[in-house]
N, C-alpha and C. Protein backbone atom coordinates (compact mmCIF):
# COMPACT_ATOMS: atom_id res chain seq x y z
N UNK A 1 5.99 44.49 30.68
CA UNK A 1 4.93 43.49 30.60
C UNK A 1 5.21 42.50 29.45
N UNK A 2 5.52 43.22 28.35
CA UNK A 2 5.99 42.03 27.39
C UNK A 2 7.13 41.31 27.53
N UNK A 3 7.98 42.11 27.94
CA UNK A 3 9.27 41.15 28.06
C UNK A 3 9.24 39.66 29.11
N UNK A 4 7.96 39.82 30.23
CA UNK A 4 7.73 39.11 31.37
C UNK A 4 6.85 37.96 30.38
N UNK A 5 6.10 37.97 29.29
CA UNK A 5 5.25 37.34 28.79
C UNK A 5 6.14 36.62 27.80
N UNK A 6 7.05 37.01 27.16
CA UNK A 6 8.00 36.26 26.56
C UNK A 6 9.00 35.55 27.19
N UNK A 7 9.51 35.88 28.55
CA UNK A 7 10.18 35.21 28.89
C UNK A 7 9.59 33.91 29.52
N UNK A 8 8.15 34.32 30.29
CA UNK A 8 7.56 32.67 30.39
C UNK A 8 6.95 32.31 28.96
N UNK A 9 6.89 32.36 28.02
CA UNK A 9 6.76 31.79 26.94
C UNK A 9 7.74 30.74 26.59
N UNK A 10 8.98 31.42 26.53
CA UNK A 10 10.31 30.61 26.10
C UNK A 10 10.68 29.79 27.26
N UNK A 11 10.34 30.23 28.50
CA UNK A 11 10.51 29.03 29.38
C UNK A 11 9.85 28.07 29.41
N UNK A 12 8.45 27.63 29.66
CA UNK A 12 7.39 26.99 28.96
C UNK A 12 7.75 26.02 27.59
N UNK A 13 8.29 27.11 27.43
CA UNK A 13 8.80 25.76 25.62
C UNK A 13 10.11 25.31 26.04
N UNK A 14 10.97 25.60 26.47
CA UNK A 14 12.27 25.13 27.30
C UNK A 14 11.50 23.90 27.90
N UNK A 15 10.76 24.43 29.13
CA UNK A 15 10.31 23.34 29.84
C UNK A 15 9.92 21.52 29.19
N UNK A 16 9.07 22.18 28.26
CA UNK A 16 8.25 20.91 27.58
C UNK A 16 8.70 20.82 26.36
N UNK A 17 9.79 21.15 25.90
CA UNK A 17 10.61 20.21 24.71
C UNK A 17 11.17 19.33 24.79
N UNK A 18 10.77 18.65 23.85
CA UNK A 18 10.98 16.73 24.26
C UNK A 18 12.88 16.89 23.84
N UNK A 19 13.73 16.37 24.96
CA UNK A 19 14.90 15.71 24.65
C UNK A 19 15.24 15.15 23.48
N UNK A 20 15.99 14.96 22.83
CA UNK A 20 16.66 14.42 21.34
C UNK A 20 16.57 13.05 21.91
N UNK A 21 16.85 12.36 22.95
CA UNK A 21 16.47 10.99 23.65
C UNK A 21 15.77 10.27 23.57
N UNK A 22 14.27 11.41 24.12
CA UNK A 22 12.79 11.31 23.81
C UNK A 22 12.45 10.96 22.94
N UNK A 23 12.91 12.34 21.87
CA UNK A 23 12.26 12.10 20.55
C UNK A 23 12.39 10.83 19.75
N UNK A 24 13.76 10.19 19.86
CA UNK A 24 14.89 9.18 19.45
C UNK A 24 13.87 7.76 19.58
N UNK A 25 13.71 7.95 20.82
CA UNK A 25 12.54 6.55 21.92
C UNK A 25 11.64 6.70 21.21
N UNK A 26 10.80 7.51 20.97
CA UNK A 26 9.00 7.86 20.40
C UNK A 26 8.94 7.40 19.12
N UNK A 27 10.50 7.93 18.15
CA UNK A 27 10.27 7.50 17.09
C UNK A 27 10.51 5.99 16.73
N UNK A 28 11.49 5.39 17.51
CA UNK A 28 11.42 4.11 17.50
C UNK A 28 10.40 2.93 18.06
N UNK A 29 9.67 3.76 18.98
CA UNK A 29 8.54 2.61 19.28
C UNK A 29 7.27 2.96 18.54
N UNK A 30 7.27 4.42 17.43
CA UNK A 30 6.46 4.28 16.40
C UNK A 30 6.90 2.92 15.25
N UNK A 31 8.39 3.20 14.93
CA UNK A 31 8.28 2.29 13.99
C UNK A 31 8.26 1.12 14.15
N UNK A 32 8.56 0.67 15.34
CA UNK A 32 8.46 -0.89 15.99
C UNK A 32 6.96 -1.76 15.73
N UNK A 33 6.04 -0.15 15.95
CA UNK A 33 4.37 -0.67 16.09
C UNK A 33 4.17 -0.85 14.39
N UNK A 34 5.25 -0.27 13.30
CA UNK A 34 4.49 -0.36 11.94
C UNK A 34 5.21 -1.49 11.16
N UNK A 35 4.08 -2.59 10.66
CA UNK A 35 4.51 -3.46 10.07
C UNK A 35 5.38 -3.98 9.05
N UNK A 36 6.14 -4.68 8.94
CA UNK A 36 7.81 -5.37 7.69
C UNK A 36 6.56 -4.93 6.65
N UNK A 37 7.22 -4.15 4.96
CA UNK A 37 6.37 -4.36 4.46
C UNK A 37 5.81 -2.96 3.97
N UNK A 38 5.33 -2.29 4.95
CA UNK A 38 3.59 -1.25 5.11
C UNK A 38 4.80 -0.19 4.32
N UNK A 39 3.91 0.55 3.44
CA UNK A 39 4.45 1.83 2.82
C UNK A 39 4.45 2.78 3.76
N UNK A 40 5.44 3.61 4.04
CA UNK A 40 5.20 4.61 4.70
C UNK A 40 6.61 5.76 3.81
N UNK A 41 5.98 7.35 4.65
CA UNK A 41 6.50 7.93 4.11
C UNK A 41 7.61 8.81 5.38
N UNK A 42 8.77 9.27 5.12
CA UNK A 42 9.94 9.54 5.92
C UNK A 42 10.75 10.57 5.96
N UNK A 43 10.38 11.97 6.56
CA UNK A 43 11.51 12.77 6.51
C UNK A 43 12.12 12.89 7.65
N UNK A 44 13.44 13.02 7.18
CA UNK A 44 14.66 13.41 7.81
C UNK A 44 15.05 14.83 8.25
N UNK A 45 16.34 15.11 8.89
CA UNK A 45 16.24 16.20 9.52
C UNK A 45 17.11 16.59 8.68
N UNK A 46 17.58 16.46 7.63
CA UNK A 46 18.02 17.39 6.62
C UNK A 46 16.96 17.33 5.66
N UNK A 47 15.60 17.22 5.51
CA UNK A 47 14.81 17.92 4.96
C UNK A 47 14.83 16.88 3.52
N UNK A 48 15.02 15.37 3.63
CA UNK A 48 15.12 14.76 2.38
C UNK A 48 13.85 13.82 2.88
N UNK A 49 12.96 13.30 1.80
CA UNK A 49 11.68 12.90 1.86
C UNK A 49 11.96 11.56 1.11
N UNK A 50 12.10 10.38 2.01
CA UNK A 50 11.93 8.99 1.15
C UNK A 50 10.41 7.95 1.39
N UNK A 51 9.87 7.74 0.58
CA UNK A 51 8.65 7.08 -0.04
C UNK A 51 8.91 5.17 -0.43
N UNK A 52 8.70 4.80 0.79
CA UNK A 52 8.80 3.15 0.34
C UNK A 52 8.15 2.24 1.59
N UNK A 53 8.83 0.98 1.35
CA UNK A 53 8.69 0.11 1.94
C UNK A 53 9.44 0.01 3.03
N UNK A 54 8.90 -0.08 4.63
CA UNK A 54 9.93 -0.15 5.50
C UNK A 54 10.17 -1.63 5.70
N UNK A 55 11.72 -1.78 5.98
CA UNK A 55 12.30 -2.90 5.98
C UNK A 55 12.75 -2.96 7.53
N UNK A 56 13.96 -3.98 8.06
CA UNK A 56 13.88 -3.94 9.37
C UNK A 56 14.68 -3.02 9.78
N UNK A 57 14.21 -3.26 11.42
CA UNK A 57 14.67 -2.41 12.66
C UNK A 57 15.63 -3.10 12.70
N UNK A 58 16.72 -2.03 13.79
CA UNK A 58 17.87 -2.58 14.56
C UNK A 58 17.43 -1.39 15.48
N UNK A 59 18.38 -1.61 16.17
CA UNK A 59 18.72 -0.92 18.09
C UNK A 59 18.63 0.73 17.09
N UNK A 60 19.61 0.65 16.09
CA UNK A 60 19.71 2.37 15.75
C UNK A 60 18.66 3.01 14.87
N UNK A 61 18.67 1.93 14.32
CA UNK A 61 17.24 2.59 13.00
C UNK A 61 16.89 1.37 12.31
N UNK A 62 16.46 2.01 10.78
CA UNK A 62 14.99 0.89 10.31
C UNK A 62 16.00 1.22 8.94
N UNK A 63 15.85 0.50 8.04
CA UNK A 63 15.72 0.68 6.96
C UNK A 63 14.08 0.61 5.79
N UNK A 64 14.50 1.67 4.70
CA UNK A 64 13.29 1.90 3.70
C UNK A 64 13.86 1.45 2.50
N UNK A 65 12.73 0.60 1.63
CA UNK A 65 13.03 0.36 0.31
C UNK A 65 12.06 1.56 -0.35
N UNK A 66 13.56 2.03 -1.48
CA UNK A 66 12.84 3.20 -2.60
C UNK A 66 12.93 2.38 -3.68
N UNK A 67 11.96 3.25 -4.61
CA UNK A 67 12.34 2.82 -6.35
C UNK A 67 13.14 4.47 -6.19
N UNK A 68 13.92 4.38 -7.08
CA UNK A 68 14.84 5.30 -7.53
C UNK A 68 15.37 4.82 -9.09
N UNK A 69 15.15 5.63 -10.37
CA UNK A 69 15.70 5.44 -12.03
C UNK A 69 15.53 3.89 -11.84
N UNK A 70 14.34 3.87 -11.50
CA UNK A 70 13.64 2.40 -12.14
C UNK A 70 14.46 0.97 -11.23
N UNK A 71 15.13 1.49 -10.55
CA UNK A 71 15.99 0.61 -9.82
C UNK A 71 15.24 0.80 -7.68
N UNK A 72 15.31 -0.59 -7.18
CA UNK A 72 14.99 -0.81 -6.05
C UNK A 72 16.52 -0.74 -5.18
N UNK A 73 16.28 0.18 -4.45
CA UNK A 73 17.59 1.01 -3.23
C UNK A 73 16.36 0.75 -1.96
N UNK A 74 17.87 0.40 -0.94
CA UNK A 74 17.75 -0.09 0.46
C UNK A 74 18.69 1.36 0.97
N UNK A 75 17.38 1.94 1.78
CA UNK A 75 17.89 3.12 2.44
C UNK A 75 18.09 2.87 3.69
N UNK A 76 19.06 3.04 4.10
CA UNK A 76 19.24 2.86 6.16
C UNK A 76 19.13 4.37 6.91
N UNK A 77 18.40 4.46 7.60
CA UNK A 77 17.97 5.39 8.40
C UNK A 77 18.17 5.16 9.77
N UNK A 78 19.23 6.40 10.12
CA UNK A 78 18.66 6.29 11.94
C UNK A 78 18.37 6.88 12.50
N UNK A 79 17.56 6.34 13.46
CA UNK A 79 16.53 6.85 14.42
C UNK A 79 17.08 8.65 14.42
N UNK A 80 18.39 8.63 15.27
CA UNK A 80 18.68 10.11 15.10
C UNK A 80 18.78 11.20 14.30
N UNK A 81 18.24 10.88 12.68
CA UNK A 81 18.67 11.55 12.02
C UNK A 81 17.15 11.69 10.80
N UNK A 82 16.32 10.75 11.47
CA UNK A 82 14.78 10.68 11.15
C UNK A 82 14.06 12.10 11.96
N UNK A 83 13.59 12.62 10.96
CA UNK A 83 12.00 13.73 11.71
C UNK A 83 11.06 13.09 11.96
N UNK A 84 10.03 12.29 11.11
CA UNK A 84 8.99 11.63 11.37
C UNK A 84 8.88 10.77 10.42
N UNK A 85 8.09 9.59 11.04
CA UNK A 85 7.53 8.44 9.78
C UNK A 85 6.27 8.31 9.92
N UNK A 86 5.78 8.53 8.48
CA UNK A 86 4.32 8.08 8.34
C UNK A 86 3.78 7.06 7.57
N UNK A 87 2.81 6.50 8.27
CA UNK A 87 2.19 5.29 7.78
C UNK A 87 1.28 5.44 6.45
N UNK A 88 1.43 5.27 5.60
CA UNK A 88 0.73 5.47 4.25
C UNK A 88 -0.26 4.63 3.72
N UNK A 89 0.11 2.97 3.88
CA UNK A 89 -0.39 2.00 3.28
C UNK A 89 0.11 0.61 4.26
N UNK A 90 -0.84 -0.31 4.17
CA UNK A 90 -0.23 -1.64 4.91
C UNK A 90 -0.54 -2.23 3.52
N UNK A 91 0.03 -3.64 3.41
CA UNK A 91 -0.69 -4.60 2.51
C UNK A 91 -1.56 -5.45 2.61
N UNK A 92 -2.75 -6.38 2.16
CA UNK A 92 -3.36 -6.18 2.48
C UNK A 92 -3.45 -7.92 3.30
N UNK A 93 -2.41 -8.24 3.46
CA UNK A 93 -2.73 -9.63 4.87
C UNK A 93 -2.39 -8.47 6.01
N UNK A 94 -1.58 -7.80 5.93
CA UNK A 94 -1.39 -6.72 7.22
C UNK A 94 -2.30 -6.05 7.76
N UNK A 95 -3.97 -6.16 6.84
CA UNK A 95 -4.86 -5.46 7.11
C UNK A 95 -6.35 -5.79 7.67
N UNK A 96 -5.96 -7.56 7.12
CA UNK A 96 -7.28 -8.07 7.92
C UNK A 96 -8.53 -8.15 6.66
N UNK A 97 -7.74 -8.53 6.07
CA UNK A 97 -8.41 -8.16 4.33
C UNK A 97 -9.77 -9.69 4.52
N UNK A 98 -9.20 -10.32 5.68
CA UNK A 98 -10.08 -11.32 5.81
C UNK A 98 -11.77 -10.79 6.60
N UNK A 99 -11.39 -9.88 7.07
CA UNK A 99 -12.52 -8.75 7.63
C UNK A 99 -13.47 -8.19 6.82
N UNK A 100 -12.50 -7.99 5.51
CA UNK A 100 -13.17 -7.32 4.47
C UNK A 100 -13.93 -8.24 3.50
N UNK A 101 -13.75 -9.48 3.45
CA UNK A 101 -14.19 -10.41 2.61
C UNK A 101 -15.90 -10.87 3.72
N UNK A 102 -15.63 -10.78 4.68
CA UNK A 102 -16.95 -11.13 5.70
C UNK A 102 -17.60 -10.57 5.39
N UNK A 103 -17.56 -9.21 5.26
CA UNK A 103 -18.43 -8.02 5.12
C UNK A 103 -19.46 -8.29 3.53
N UNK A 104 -18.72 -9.00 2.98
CA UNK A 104 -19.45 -8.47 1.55
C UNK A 104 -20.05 -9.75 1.53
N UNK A 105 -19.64 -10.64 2.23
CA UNK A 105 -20.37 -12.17 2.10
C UNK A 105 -21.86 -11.87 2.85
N UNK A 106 -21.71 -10.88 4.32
CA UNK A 106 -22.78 -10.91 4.60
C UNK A 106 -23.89 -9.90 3.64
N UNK A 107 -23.15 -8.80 3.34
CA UNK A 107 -23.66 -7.87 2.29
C UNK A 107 -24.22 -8.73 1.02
N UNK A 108 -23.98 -9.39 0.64
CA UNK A 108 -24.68 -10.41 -0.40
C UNK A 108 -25.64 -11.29 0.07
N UNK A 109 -25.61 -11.48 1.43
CA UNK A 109 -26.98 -12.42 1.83
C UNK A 109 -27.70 -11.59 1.94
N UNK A 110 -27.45 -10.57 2.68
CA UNK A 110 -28.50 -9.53 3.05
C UNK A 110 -29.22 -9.03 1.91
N UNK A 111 -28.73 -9.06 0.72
CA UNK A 111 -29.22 -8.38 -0.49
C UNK A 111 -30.17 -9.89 -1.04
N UNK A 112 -29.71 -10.52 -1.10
CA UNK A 112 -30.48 -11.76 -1.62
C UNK A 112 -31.52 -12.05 -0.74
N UNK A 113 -31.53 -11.91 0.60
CA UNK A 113 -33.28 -12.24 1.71
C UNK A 113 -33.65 -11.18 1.19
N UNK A 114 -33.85 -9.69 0.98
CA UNK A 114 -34.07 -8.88 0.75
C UNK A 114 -34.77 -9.03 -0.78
N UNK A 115 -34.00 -9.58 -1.71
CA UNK A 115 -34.73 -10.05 -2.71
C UNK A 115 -35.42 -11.29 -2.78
N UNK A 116 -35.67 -12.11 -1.72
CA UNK A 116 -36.41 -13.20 -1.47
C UNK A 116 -38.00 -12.56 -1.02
N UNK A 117 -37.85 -11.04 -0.15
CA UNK A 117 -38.91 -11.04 0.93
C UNK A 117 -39.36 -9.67 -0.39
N UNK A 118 -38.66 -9.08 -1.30
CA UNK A 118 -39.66 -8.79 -2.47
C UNK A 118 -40.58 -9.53 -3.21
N UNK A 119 -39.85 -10.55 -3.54
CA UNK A 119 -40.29 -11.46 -4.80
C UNK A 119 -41.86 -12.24 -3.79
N UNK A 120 -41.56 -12.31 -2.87
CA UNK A 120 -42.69 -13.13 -1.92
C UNK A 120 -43.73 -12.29 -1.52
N UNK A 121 -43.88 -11.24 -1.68
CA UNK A 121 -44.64 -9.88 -1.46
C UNK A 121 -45.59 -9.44 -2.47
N UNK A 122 -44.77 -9.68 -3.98
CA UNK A 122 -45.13 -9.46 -5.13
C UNK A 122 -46.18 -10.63 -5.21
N UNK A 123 -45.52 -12.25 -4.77
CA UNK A 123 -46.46 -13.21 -5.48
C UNK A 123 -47.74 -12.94 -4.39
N UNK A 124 -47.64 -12.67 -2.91
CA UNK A 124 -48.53 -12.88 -2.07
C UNK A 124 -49.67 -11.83 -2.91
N UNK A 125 -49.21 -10.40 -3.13
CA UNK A 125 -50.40 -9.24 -3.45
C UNK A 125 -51.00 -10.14 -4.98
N UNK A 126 -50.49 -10.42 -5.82
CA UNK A 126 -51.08 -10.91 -6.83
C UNK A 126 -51.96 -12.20 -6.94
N UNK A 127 -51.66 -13.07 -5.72
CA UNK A 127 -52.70 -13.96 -5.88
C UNK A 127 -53.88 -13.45 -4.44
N UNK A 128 -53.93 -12.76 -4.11
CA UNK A 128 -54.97 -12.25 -3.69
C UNK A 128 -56.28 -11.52 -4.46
């Protein structure tokens, strides 16, 4: 019984393990979607962890800018030899920072009618 439960186990994961192809494709149309620029963070399949700025794509890979002993290094990475990239940080035209400036413009009117419809409340009860 166990041996029958392990062997569709390992087939099952046989089955639905993504191709080195796959994986190759997935990771490149992740980094395609992440912007020149955006911090992200990057390990590789030898288990080395680089922290920067991604720079451009080509057909094989992307390059990352590190600080390394106070000095700025252009790392080239390819696709095949990347584990995963993560998105950490965009900057902030990459982010719509113009979104964020609306918000507080309306957040400041709203606070000021708000202190209009106090102050008019106060004078109305007192001259009554």
């Amino acid at each position: 019984m166990f041996r029958q439960l392990l062997a569709l186990t390992l087939s099952c994961a046989v089955l639905f393990a993504a191709t080195p192809e796959e994986r190759t494709r997935k990771l490149a149309e992740k980094v395609s979607s992440i912007p020149e620029g955006a911090i992200v963070e990057v390990r590789t399949i030898d288990n080395q962890h680089l922290k920067g700025r991604i720079g451009q794509m080509t057909e094989s890979g992307f390059s990352v800018q590190t600080v390394r002993n106070d000095k700025v290094e252009t790392v080239a990475v390819e696709f095949t030899k990347a584990k995963s990239v993560k998105l950490l940080a965009m900057k902030d035209d990459q982010r719509g920072s113009g979104k964020k400036t609306a918000g507080w413009i309306v957040l400041g009117g709203l606070a000021a009618l708000g202190t209009i419809v106090v102050v008019a409340v106060a004078v109305a009860a007192a001259g009554s």
